[in-house]
PDB file of N, CA and C in Angstrom:
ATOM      1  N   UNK A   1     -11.978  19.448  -5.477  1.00  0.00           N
ATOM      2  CA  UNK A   1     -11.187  18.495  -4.729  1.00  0.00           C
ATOM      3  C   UNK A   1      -9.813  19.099  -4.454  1.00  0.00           C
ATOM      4  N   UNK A   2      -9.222  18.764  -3.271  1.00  0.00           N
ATOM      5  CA  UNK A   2      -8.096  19.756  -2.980  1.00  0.00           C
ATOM      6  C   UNK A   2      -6.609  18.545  -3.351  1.00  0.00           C
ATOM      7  N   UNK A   3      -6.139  19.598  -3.474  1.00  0.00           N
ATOM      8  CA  UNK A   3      -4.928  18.897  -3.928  1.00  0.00           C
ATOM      9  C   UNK A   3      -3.595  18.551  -3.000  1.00  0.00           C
ATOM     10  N   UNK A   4      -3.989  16.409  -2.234  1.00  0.00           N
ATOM     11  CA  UNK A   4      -2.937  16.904  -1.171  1.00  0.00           C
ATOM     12  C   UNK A   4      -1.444  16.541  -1.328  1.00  0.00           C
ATOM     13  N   UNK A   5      -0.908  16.746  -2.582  1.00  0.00           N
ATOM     14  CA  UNK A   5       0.483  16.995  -2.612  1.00  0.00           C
ATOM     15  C   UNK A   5       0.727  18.382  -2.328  1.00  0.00           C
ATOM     16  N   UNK A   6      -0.172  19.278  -2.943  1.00  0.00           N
ATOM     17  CA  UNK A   6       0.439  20.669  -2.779  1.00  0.00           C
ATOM     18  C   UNK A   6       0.554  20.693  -1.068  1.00  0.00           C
ATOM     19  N   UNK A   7      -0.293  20.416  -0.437  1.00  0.00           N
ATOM     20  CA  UNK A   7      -0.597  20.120   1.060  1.00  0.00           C
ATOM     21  C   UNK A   7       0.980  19.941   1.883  1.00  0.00           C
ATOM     22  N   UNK A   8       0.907  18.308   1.066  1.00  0.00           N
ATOM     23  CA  UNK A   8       2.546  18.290   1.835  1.00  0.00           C
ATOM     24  C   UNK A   8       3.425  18.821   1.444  1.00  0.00           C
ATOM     25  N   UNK A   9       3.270  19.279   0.839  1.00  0.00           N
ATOM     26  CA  UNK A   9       4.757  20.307  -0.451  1.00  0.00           C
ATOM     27  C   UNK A   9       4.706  21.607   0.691  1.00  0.00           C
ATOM     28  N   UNK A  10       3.653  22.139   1.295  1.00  0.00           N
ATOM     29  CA  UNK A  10       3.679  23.200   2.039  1.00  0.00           C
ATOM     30  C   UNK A  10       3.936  23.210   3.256  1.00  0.00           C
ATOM     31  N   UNK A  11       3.810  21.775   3.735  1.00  0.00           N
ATOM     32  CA  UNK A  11       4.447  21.639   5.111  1.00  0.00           C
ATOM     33  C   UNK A  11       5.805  21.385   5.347  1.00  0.00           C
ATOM     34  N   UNK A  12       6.308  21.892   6.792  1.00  0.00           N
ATOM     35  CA  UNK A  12       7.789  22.085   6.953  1.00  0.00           C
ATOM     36  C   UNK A  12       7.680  20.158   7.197  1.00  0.00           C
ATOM     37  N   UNK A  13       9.586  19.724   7.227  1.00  0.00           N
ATOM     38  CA  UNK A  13       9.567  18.656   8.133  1.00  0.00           C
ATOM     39  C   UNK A  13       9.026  18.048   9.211  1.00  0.00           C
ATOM     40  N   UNK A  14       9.189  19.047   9.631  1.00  0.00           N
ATOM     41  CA  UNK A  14       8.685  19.124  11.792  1.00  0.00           C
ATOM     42  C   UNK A  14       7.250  18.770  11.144  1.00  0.00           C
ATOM     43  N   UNK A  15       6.520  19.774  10.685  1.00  0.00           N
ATOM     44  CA  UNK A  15       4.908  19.827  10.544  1.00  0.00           C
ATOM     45  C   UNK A  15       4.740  18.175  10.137  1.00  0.00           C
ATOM     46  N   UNK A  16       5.482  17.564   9.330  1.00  0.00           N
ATOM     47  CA  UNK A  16       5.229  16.306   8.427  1.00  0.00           C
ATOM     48  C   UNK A  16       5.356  15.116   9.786  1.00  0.00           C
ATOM     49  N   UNK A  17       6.178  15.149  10.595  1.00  0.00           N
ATOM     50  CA  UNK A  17       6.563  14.203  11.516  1.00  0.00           C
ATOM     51  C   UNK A  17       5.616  14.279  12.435  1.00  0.00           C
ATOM     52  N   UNK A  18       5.354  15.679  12.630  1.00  0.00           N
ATOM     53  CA  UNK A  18       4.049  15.880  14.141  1.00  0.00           C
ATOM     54  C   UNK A  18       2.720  14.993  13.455  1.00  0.00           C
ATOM     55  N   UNK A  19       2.501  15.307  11.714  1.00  0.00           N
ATOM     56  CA  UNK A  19       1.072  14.533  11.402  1.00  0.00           C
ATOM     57  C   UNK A  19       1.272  13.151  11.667  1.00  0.00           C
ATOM     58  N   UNK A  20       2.692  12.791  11.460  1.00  0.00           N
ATOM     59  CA  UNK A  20       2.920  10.862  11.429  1.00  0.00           C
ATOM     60  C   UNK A  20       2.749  10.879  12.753  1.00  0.00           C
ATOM     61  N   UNK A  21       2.987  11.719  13.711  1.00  0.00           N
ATOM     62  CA  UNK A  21       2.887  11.375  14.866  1.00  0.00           C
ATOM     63  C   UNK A  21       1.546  11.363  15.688  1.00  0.00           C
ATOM     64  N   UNK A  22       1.025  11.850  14.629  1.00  0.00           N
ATOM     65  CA  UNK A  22      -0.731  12.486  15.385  1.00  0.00           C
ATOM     66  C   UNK A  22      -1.848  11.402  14.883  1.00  0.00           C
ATOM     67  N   UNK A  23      -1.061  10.322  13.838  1.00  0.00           N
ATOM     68  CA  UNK A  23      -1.699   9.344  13.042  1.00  0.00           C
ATOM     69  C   UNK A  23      -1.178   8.091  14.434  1.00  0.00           C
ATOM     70  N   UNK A  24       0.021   7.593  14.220  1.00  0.00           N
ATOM     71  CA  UNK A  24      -0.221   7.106  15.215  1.00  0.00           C
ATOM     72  C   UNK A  24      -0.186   7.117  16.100  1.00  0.00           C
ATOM     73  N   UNK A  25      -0.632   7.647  17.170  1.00  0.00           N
ATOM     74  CA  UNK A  25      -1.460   8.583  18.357  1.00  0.00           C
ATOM     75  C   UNK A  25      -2.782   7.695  18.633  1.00  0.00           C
ATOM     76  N   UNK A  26      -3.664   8.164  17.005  1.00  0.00           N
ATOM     77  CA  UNK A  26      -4.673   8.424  16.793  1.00  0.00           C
ATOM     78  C   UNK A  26      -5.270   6.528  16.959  1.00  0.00           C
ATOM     79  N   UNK A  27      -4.104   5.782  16.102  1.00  0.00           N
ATOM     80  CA  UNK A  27      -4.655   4.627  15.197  1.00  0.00           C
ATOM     81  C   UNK A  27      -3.947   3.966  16.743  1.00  0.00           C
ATOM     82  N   UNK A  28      -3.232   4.143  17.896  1.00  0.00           N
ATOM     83  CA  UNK A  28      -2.744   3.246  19.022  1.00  0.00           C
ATOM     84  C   UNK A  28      -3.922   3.387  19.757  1.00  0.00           C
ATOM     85  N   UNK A  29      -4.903   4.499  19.615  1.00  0.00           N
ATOM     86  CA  UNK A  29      -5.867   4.780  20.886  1.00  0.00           C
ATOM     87  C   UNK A  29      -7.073   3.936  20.401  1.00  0.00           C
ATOM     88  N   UNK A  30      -7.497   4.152  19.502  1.00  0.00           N
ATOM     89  CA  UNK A  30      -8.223   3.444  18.687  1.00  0.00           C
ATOM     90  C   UNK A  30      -8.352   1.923  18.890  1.00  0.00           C
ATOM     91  N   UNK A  31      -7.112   1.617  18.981  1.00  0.00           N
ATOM     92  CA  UNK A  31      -7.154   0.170  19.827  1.00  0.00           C
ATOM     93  C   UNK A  31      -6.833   0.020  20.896  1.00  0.00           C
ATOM     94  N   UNK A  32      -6.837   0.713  21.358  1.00  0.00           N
ATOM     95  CA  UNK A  32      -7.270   0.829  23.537  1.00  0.00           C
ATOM     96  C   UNK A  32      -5.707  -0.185  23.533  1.00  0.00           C
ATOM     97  N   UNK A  33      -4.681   0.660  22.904  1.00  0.00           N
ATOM     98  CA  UNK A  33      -3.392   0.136  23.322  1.00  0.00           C
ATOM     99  C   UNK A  33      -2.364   0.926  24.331  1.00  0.00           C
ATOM    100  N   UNK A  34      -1.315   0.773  24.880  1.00  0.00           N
ATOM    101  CA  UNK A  34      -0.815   1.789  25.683  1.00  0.00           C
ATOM    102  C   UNK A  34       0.416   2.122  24.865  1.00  0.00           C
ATOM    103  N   UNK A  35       0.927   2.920  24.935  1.00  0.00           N
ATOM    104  CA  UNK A  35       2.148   3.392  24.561  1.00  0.00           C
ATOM    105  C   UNK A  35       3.258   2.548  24.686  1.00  0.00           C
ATOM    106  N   UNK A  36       3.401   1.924  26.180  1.00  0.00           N
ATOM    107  CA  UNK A  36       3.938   0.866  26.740  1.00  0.00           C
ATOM    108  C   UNK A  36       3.933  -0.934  26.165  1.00  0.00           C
ATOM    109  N   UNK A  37       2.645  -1.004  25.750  1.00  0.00           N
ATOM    110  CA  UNK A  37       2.301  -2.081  25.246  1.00  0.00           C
ATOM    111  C   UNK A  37       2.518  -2.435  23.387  1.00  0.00           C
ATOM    112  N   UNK A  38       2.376  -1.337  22.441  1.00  0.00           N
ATOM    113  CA  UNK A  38       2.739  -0.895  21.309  1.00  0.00           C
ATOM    114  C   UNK A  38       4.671  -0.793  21.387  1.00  0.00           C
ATOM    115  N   UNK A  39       5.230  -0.382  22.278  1.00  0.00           N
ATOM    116  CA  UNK A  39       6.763  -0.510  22.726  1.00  0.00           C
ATOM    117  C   UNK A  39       6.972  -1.893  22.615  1.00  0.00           C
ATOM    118  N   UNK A  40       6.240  -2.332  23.434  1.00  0.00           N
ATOM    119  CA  UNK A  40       7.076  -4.116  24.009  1.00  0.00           C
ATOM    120  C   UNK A  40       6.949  -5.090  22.350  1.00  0.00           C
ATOM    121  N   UNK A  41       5.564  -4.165  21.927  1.00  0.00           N
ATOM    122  CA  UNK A  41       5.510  -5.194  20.730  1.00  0.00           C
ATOM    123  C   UNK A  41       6.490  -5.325  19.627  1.00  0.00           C
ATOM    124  N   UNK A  42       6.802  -3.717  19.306  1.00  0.00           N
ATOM    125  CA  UNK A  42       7.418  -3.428  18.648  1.00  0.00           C
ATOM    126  C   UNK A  42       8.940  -3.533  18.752  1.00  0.00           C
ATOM    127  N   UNK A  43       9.336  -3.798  20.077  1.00  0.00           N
ATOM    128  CA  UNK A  43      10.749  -4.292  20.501  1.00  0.00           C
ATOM    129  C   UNK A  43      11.473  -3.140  20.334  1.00  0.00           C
ATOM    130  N   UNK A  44      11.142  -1.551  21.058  1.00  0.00           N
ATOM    131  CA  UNK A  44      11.604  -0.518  21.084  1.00  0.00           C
ATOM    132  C   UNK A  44      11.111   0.136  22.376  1.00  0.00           C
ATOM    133  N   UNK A  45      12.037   0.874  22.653  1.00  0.00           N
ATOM    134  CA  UNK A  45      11.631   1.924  24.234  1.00  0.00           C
ATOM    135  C   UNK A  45       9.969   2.666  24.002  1.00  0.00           C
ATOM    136  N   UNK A  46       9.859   3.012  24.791  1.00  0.00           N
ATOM    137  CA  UNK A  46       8.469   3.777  25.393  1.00  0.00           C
ATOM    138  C   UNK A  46       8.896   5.130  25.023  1.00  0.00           C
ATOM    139  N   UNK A  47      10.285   5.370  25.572  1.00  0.00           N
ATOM    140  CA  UNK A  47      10.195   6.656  24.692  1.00  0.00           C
ATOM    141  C   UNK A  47      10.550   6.767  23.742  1.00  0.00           C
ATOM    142  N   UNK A  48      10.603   6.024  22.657  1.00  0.00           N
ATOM    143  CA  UNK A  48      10.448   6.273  21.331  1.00  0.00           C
ATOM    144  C   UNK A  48       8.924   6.328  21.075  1.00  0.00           C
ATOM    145  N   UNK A  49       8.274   5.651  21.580  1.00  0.00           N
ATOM    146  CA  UNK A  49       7.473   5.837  21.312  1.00  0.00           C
ATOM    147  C   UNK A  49       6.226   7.414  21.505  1.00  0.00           C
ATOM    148  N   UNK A  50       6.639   7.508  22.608  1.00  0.00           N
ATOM    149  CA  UNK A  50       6.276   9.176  22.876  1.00  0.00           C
ATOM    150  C   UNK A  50       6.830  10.155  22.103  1.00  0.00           C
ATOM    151  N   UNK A  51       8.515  10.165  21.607  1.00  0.00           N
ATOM    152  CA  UNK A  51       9.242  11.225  21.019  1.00  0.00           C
ATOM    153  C   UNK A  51       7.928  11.374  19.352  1.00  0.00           C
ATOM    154  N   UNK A  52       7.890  10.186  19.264  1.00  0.00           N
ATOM    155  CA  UNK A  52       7.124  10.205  17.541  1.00  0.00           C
ATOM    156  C   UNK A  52       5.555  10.702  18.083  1.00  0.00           C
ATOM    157  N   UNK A  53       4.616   9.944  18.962  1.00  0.00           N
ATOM    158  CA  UNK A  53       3.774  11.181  19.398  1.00  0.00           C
ATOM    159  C   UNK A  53       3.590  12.422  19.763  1.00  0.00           C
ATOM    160  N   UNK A  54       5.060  12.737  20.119  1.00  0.00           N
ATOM    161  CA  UNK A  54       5.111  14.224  20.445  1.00  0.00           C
ATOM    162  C   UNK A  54       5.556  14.933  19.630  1.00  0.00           C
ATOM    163  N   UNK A  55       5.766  14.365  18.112  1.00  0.00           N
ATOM    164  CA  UNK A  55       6.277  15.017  16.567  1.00  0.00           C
ATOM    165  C   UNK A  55       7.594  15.065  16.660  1.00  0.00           C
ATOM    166  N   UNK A  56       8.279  14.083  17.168  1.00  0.00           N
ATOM    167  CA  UNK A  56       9.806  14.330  17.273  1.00  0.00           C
ATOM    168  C   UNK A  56      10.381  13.293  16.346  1.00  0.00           C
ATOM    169  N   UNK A  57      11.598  13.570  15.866  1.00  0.00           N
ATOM    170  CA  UNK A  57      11.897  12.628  14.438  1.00  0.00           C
ATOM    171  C   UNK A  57      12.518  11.364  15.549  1.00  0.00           C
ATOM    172  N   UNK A  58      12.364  10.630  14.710  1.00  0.00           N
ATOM    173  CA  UNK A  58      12.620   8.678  14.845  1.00  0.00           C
ATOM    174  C   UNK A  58      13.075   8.273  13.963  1.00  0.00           C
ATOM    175  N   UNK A  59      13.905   7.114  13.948  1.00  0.00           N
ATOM    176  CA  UNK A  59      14.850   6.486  13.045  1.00  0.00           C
ATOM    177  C   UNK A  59      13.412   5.508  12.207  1.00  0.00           C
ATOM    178  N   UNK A  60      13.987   5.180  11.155  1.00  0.00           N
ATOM    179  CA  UNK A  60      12.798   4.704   9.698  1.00  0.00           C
ATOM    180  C   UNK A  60      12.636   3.352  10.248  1.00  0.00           C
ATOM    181  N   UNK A  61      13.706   2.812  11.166  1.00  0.00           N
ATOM    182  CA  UNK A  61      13.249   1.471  11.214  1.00  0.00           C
ATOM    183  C   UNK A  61      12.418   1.421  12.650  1.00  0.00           C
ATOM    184  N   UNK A  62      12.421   2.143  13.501  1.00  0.00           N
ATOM    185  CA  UNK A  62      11.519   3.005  14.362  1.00  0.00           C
ATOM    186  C   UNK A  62      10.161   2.763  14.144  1.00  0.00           C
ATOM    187  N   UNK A  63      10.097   3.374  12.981  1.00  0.00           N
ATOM    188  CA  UNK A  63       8.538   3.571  12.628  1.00  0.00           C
ATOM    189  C   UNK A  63       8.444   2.628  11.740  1.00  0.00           C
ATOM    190  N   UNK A  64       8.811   1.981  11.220  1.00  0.00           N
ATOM    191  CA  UNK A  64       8.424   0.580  10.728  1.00  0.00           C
ATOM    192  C   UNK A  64       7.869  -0.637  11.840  1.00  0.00           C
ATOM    193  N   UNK A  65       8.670  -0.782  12.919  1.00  0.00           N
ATOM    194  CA  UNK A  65       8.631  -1.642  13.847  1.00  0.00           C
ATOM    195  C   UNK A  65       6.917  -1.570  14.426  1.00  0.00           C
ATOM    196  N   UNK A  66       7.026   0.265  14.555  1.00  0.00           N
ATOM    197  CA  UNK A  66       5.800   0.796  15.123  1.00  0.00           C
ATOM    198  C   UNK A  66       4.649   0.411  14.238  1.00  0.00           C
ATOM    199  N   UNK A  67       4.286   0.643  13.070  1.00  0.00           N
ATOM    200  CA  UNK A  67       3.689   0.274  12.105  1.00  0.00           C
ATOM    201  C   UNK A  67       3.312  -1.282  12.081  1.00  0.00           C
ATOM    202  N   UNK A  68       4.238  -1.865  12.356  1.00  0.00           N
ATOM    203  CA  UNK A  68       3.664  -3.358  11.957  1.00  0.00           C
ATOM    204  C   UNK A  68       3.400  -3.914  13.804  1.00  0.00           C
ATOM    205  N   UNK A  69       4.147  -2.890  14.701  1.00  0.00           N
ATOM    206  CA  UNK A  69       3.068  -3.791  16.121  1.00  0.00           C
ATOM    207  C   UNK A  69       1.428  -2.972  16.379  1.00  0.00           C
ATOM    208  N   UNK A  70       1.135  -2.107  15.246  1.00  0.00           N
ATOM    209  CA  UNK A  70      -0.036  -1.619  15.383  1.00  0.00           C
ATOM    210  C   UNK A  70      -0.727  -1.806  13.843  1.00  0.00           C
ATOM    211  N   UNK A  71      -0.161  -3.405  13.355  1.00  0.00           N
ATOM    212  CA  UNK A  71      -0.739  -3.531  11.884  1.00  0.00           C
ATOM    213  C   UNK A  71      -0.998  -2.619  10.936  1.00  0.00           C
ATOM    214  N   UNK A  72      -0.300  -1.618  10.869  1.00  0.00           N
ATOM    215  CA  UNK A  72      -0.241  -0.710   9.714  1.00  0.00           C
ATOM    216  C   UNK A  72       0.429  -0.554   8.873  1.00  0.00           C
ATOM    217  N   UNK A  73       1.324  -1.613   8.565  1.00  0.00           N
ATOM    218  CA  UNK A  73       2.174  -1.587   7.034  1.00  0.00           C
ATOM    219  C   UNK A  73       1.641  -1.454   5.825  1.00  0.00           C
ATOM    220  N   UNK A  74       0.434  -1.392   5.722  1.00  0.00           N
ATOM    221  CA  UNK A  74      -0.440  -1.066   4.210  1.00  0.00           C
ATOM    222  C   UNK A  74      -0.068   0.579   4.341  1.00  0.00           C
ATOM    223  N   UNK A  75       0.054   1.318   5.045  1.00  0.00           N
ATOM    224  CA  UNK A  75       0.828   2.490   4.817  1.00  0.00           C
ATOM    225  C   UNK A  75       1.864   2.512   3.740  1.00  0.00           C
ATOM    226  N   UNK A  76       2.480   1.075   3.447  1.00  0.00           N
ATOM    227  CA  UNK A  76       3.234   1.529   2.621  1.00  0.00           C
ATOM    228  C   UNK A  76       3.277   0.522   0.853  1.00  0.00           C
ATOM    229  N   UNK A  77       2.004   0.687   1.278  1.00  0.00           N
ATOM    230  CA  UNK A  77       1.616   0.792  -0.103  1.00  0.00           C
ATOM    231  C   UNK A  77       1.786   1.710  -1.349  1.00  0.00           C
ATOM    232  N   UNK A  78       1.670   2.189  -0.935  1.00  0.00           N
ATOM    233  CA  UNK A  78       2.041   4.137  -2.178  1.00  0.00           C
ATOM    234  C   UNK A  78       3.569   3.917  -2.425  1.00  0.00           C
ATOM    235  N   UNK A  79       3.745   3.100  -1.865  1.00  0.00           N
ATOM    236  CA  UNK A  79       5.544   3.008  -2.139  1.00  0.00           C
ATOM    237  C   UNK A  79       5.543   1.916  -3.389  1.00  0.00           C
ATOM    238  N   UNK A  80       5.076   0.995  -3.074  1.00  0.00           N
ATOM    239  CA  UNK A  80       4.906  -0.064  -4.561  1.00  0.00           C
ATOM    240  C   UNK A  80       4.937   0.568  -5.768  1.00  0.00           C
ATOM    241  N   UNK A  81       5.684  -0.030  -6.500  1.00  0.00           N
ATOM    242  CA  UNK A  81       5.463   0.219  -7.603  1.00  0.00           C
ATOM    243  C   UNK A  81       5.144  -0.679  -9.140  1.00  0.00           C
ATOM    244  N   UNK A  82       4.305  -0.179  -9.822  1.00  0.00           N
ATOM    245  CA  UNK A  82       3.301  -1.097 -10.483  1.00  0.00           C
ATOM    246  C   UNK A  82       3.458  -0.927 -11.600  1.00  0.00           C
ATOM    247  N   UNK A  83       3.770  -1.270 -13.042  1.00  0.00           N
ATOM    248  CA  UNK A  83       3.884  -1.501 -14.042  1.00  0.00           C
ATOM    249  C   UNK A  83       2.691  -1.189 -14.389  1.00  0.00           C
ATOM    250  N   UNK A  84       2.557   0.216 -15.775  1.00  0.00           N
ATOM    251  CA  UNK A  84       1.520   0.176 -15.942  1.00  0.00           C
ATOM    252  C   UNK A  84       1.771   0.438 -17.471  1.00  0.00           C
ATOM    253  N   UNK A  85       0.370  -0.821 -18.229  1.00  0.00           N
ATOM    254  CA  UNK A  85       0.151  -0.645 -19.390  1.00  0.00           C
ATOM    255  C   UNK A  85      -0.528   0.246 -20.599  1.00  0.00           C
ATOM    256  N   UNK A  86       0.503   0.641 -21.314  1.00  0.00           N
ATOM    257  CA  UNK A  86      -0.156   2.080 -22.089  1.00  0.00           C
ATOM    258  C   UNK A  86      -1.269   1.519 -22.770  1.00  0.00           C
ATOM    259  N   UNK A  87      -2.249   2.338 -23.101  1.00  0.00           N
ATOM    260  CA  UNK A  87      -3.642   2.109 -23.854  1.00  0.00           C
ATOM    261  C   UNK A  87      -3.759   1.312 -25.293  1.00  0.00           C
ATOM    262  N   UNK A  88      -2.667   1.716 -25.926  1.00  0.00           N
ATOM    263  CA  UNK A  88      -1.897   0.741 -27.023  1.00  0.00           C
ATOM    264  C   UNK A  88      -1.765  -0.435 -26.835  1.00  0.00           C
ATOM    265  N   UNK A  89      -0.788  -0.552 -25.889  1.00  0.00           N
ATOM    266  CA  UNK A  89      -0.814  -2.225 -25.639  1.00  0.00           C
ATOM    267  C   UNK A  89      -1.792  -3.109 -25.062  1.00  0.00           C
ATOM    268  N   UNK A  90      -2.558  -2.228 -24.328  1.00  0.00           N
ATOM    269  CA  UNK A  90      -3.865  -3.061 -24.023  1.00  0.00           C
ATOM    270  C   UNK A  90      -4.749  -3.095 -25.186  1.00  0.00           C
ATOM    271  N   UNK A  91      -4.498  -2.324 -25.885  1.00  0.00           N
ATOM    272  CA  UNK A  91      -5.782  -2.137 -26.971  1.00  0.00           C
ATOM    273  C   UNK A  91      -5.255  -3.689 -28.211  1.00  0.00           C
ATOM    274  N   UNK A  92      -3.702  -3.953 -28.364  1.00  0.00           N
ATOM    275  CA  UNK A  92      -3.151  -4.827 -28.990  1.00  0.00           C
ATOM    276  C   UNK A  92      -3.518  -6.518 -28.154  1.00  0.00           C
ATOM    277  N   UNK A  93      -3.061  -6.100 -26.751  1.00  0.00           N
ATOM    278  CA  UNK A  93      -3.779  -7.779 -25.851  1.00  0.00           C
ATOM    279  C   UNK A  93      -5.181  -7.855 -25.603  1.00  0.00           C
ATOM    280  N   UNK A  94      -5.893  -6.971 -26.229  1.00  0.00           N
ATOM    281  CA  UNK A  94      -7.411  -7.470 -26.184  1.00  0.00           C
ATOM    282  C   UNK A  94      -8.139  -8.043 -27.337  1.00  0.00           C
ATOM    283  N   UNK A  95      -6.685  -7.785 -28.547  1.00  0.00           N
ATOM    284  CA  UNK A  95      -6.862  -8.257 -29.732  1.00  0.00           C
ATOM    285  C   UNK A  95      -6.593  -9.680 -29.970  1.00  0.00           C
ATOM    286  N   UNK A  96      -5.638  -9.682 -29.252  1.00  0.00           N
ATOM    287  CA  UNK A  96      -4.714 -11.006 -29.279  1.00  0.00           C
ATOM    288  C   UNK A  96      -6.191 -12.101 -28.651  1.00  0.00           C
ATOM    289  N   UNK A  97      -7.117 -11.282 -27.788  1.00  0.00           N
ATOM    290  CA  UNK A  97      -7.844 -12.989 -27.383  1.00  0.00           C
ATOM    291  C   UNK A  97      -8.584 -13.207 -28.011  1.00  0.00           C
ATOM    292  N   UNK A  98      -8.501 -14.562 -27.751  1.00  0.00           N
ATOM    293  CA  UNK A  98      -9.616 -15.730 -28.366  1.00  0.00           C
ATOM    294  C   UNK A  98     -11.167 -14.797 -28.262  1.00  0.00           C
ATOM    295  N   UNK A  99     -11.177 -15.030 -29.662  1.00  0.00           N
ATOM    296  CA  UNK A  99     -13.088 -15.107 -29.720  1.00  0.00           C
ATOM    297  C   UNK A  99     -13.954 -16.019 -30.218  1.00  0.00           C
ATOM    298  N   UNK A 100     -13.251 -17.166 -30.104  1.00  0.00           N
ATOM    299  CA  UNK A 100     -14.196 -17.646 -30.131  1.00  0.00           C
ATOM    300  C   UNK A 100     -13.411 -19.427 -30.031  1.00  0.00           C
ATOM    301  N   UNK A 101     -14.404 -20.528 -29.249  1.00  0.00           N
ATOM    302  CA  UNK A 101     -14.052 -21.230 -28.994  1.00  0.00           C
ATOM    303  C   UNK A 101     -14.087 -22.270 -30.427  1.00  0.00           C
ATOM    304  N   UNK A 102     -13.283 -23.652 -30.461  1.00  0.00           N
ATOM    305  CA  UNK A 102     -13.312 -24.629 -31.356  1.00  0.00           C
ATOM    306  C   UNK A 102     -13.420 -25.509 -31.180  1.00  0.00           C
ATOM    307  N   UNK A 103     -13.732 -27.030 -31.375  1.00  0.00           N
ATOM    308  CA  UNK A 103     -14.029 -27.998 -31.028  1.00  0.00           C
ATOM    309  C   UNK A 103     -12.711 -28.686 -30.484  1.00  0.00           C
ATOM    310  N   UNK A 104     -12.312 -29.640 -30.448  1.00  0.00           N
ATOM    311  CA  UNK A 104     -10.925 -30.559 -29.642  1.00  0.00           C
ATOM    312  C   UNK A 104     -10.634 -30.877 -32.064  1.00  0.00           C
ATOM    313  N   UNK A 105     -11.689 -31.708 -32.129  1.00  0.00           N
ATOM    314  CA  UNK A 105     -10.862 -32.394 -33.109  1.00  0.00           C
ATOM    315  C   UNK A 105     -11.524 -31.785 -34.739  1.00  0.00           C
ATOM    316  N   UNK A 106     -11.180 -30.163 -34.867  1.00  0.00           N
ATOM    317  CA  UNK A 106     -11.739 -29.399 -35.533  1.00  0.00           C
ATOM    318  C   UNK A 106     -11.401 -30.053 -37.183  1.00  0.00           C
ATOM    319  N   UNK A 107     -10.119 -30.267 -37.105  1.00  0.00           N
ATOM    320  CA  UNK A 107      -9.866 -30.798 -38.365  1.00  0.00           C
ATOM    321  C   UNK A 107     -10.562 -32.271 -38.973  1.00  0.00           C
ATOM    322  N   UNK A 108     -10.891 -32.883 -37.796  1.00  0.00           N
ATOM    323  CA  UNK A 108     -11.255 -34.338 -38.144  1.00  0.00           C
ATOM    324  C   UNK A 108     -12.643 -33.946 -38.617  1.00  0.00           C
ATOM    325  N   UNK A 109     -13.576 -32.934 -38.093  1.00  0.00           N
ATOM    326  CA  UNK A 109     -15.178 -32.633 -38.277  1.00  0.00           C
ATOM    327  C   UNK A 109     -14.885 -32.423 -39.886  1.00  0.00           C
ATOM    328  N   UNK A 110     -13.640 -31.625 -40.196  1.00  0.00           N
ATOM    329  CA  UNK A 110     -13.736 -31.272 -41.579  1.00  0.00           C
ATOM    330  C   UNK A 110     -13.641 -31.954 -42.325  1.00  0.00           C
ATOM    331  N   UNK A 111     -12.752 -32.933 -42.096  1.00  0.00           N
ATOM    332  CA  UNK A 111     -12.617 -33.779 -43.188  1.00  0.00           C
ATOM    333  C   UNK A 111     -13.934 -34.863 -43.104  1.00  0.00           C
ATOM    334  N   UNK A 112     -14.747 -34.987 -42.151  1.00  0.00           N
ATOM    335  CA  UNK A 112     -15.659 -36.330 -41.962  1.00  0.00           C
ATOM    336  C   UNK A 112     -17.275 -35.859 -41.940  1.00  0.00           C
ATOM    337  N   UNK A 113     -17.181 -34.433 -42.832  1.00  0.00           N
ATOM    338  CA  UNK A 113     -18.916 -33.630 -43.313  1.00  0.00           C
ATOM    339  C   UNK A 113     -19.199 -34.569 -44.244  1.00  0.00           C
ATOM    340  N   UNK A 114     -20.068 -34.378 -43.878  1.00  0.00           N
ATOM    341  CA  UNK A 114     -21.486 -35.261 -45.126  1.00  0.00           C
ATOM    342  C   UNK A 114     -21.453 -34.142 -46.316  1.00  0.00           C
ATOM    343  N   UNK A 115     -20.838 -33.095 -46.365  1.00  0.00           N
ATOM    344  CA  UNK A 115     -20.942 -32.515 -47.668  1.00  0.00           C
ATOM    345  C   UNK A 115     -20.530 -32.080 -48.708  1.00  0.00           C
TER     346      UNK A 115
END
């Protein structure tokens, strides 16, 4: 399996902007949108929108705008960040649960056995 940080670690800037630009290219055609029409949505010029297809850098809120008039903000997912629990502490909250259920009026059964 190849490793694609080293990937982007090896590409220049330019190279990194031409792929964002070749993605959405790729993901506007895909929906039989126009360049023009992805613009109006996004409430930005046409040629912004070409400069980023043609691998040319764009301002972040640019390509945000672009992103969400071509529903692609799950792109930025990898950006979230998630709290994650060490094996310890899960191994301690799996201890912590219930195993086993009890009646409502456990104490009253005890005291009211026939034995």
């Amino acid at each position: 399996m190849e490793n694609t940080n080293t990937l982007w670690l090896s590409m220049s800037d330019k190279a990194i902007i031409a792929v964002i630009g070749n993605y959405i290219k790729h993901q506007r055609l895909n929906q039989n949108k126009t360049q023009a029409k992805i613009a109006e949505i996004a409430g930005i010029n046409r040629w912004t929108m070409s400069q980023i297809e043609n691998g040319e850098p764009i301002s972040l809120i640019s390509l945000v705008q672009i992103l969400r008039a071509l529903d692609l903000l799950n792109v930025f997912d990898v950006f979230k960040i998630q709290t994650q629990i060490s094996p310890l502490e899960l191994a301690k909250l799996e201890k912590q649960k219930r195993q086993r259920a009890s009646s409502e009026n456990s104490a009253d059964n005890q005291n009211t056995s026939e034995w």
